[in-house]
Protein backbone atom coordinates (compact mmCIF):
# COMPACT_ATOMS: atom_id res chain seq x y z
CA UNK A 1 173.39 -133.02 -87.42
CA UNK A 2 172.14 -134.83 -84.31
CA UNK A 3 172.86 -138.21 -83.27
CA UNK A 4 170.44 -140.07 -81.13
CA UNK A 5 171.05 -143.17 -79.34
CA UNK A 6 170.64 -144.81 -75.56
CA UNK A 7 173.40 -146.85 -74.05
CA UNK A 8 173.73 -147.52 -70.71
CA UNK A 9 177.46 -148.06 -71.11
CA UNK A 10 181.00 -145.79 -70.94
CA UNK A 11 181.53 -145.42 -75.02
CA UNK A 12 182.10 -143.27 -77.53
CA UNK A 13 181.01 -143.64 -81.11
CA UNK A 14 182.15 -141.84 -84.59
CA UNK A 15 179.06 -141.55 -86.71
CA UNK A 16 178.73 -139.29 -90.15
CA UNK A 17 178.90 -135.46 -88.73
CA UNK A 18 179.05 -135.91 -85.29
CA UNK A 19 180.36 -137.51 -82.40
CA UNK A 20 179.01 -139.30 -79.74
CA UNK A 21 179.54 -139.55 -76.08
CA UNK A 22 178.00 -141.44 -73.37
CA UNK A 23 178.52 -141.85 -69.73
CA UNK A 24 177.26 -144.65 -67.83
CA UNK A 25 173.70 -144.31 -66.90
CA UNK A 26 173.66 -141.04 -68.59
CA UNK A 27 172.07 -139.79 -71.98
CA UNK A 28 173.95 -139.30 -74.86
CA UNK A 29 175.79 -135.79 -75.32
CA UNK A 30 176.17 -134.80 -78.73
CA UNK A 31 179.59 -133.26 -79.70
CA UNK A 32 180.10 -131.70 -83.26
CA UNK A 33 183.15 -133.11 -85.85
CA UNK A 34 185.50 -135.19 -85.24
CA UNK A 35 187.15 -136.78 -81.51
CA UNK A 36 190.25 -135.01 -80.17
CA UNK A 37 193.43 -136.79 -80.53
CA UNK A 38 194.67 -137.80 -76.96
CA UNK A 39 198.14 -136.71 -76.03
CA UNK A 40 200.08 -136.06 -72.90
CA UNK A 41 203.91 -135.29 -72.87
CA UNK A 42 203.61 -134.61 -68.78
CA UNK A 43 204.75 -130.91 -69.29
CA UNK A 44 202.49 -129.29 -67.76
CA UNK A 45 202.74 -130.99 -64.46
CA UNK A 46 199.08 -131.33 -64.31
CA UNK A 47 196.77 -134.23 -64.82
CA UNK A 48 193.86 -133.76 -67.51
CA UNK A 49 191.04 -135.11 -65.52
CA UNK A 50 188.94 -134.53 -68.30
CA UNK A 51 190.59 -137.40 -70.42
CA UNK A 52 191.75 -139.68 -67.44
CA UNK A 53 190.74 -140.79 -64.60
CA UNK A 54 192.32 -142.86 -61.34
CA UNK A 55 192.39 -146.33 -62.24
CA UNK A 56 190.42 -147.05 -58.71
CA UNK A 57 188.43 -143.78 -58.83
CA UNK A 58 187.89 -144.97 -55.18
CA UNK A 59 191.08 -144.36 -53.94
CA UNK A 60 192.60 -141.01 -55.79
CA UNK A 61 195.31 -140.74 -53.13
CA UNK A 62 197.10 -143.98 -53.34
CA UNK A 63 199.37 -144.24 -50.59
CA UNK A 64 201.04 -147.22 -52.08
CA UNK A 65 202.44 -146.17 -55.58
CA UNK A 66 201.64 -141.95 -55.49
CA UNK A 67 201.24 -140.32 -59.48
CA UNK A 68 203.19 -137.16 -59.68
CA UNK A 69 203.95 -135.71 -62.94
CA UNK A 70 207.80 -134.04 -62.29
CA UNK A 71 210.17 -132.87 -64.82
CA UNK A 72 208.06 -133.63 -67.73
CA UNK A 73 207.57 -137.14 -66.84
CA UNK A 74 204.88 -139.40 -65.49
CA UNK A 75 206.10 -140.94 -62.29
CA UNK A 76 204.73 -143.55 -60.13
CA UNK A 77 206.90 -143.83 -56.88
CA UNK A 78 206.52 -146.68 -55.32
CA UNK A 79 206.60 -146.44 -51.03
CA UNK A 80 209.26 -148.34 -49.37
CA UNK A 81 208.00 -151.98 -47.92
CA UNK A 82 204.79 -152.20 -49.83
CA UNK A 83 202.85 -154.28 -52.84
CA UNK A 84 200.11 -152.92 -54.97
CA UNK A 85 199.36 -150.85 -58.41
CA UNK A 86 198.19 -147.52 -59.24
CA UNK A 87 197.56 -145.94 -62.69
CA UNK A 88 195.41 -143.93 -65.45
CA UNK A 89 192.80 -145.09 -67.22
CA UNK A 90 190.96 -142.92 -70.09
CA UNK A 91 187.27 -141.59 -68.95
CA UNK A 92 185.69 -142.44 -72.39
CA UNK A 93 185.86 -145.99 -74.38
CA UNK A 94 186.86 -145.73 -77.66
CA UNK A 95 186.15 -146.65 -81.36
CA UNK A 96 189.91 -148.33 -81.45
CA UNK A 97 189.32 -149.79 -85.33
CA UNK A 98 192.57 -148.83 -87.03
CA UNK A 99 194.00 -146.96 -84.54
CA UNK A 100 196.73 -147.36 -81.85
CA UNK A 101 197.67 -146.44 -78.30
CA UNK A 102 201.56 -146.07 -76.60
CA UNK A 103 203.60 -144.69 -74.38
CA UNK A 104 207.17 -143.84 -73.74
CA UNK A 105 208.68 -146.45 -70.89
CA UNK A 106 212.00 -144.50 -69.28
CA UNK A 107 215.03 -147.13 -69.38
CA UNK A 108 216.23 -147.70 -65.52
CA UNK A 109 212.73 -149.92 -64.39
CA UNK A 110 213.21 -150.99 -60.87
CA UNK A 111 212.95 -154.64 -60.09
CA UNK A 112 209.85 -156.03 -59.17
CA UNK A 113 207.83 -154.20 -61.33
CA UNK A 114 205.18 -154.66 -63.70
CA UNK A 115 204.56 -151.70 -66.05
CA UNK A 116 201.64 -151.73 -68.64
CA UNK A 117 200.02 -150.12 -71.62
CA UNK A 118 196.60 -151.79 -71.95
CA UNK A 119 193.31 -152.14 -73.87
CA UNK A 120 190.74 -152.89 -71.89
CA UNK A 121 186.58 -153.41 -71.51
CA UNK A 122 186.01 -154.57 -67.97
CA UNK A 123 188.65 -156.42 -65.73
CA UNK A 124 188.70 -159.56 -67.41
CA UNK A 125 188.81 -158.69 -71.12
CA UNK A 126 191.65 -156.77 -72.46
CA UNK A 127 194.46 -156.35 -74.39
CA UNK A 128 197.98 -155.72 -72.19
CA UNK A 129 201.73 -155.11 -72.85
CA UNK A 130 203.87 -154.99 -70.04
CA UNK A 131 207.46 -155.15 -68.93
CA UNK A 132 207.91 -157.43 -65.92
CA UNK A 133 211.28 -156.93 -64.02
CA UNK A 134 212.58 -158.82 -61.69
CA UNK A 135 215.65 -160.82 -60.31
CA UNK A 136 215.48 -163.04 -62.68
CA UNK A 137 215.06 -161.00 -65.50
CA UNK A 138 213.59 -158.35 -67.51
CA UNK A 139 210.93 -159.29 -70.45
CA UNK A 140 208.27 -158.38 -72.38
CA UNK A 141 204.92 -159.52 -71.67
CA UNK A 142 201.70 -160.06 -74.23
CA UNK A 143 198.32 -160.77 -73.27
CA UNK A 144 194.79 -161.04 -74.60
CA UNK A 145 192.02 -161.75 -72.55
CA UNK A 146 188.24 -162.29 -73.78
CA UNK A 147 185.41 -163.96 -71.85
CA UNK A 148 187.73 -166.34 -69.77
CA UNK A 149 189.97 -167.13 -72.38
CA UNK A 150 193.39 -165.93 -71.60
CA UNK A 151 196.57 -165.38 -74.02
CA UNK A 152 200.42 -165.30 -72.75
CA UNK A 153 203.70 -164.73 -74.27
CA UNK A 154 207.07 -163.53 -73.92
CA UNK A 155 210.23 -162.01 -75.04
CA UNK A 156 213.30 -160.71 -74.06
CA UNK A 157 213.39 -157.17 -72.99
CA UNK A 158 216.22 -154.35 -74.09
CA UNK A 159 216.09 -151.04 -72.80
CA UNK A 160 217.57 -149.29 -75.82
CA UNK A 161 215.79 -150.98 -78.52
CA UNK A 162 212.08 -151.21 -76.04
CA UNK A 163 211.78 -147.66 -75.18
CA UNK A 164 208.27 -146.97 -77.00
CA UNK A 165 205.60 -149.62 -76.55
CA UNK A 166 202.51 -149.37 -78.57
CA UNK A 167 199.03 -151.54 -79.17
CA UNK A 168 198.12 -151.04 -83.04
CA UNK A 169 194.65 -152.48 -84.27
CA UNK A 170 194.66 -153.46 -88.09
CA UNK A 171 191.65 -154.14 -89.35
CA UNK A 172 192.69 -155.53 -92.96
CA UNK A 173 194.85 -158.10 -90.61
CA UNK A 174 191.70 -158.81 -88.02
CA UNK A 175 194.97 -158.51 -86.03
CA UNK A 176 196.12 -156.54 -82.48
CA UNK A 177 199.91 -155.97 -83.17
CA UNK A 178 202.09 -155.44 -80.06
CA UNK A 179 205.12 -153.42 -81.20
CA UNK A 180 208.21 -151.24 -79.71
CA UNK A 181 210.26 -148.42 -81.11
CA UNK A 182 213.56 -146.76 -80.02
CA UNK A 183 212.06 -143.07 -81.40
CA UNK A 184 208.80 -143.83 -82.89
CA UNK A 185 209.28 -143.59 -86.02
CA UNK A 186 210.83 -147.25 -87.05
CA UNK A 187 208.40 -150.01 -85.23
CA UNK A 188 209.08 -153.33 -84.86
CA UNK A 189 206.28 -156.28 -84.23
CA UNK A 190 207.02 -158.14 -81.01
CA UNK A 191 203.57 -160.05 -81.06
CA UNK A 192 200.04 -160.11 -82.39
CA UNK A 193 197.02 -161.82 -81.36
CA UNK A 194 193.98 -162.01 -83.42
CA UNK A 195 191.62 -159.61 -82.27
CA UNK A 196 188.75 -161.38 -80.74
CA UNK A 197 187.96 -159.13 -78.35
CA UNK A 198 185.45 -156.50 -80.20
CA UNK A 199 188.34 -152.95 -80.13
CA UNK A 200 185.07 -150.33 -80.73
CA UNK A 201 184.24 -149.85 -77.29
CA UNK A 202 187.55 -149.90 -75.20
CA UNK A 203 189.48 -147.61 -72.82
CA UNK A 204 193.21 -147.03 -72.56
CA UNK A 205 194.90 -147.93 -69.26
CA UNK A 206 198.47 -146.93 -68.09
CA UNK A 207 199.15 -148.69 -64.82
CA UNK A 208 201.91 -149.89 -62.87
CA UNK A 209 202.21 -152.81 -59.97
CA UNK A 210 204.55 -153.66 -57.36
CA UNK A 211 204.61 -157.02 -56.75
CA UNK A 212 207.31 -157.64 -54.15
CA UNK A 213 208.05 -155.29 -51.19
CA UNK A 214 211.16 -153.72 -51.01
CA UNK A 215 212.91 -150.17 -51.06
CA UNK A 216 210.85 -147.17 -52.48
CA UNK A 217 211.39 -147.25 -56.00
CA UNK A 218 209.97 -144.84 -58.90
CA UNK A 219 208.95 -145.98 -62.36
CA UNK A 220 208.39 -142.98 -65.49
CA UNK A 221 206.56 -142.97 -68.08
CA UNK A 222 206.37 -140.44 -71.12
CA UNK A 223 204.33 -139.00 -74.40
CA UNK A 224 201.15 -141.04 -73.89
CA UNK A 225 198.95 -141.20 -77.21
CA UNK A 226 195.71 -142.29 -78.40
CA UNK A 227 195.67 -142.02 -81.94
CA UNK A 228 192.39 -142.92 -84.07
CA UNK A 229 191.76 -142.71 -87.79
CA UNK A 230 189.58 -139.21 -87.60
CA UNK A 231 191.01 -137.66 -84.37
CA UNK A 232 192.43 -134.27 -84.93
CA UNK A 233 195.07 -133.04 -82.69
């Protein structure tokens, strides 16, 4: 079957036997069955550029937090004396309805750190978990953002119980859950927000920031997933 559309926006759309891609500015490429789950354990020590892309495509070769993937881990190392973020963000938006994204968070965070799972449409509508560390403290972070309305809260962080963090949509709910696992199989809710920002057309962002200058520090990150209703692994 062929599915025809035009969209001048980054998406990509499940319809009944087949499944669509667009690029921005581009027309439609049609892509028998179902989407490919998306999964990354960092083996491989290379990054799949066809799933993710530079969070500022501009600037691939961050000088100020550098992406290596080293000993099956994701790491963002941090240069000594310097302030910024760097991170991955998934090519394609996503029909997100039912579906969920994580990653694995490796205990040890340096201070002054914010490291994030995210949702996200443009630059001022998303959905974020983070852990903030700093002097003061170590915490989880929830946010929704959606058209200049802006959601905060809080808890307290632990390392052994926090180790998975995952965005869930539930449709039945109309709710985004935030929620953490120390193995991902047990998940505990931390947070929800009702989900007024529309979750068919988003992309997945893991990013980290540095928001106070200090020694060079590394932050890693593990078993990324994207996981929708009719993806197939």
């Amino acid at each position: 079957m062929i599915c025809r559309a035009l969209l001048v926006a980054l998406l990509s759309v499940h319809a009944a036997g087949c499944h669509r891609v667009f690029a921005l500015d581009d027309l439609p490429v049609d892509a028998p069955g179902p989407p490919r789950c998306l999964a990354d354990d960092y083996e491989d020590g290379l990054f799949d550029g066809t799933e993710w892309e530079f969070t500022d495509p501009a600037d691939p070769e961050n000088t100020v937090i550098r992406l290596v993937e080293s000993a099956g881990r994701l790491e963002f190392q941090i240069e000594a004396n310097e302030v910024g973020g760097n991170g991955l963000t998934t090519i394609l938006a996503r029909d997100l309805t039912n579906a969920w994204a994580e990653v694995e968070v490796v205990p040890g965070l340096p201070l002054d750190t914010f490291t994030e799972i995210a949702l996200v449409r443009d630059l001022t509508n998303y959905y974020r978990f983070g852990i903030a560390s700093s002097s003061s403290g170590t915490e989880l972070q929830f946010q929704r953002a959606f058209e200049g309305s802006i959601s905060n809260a809080s808890s307290e962080y632990d390392p052994a119980k926090h180790v998975h963090l995952r965005i869930r949509h539930d449709q039945a709910s109309r709710n985004v859950f935030f929620e953490t696992s120390m193995d991902r199989t047990a998940w505990a809710t931390q947070h929800f927000e009702a989900a007024l920002l529309p979750v068919e057309l988003l992309r997945v962002r893991i990013q980290v920031r540095a928001f106070v200058a200090g020694a060079a520090r590394v932050v890693r990150l593990d078993n990324a997933l994207v996981q929708t209703p009719d993806c197939v692994p």
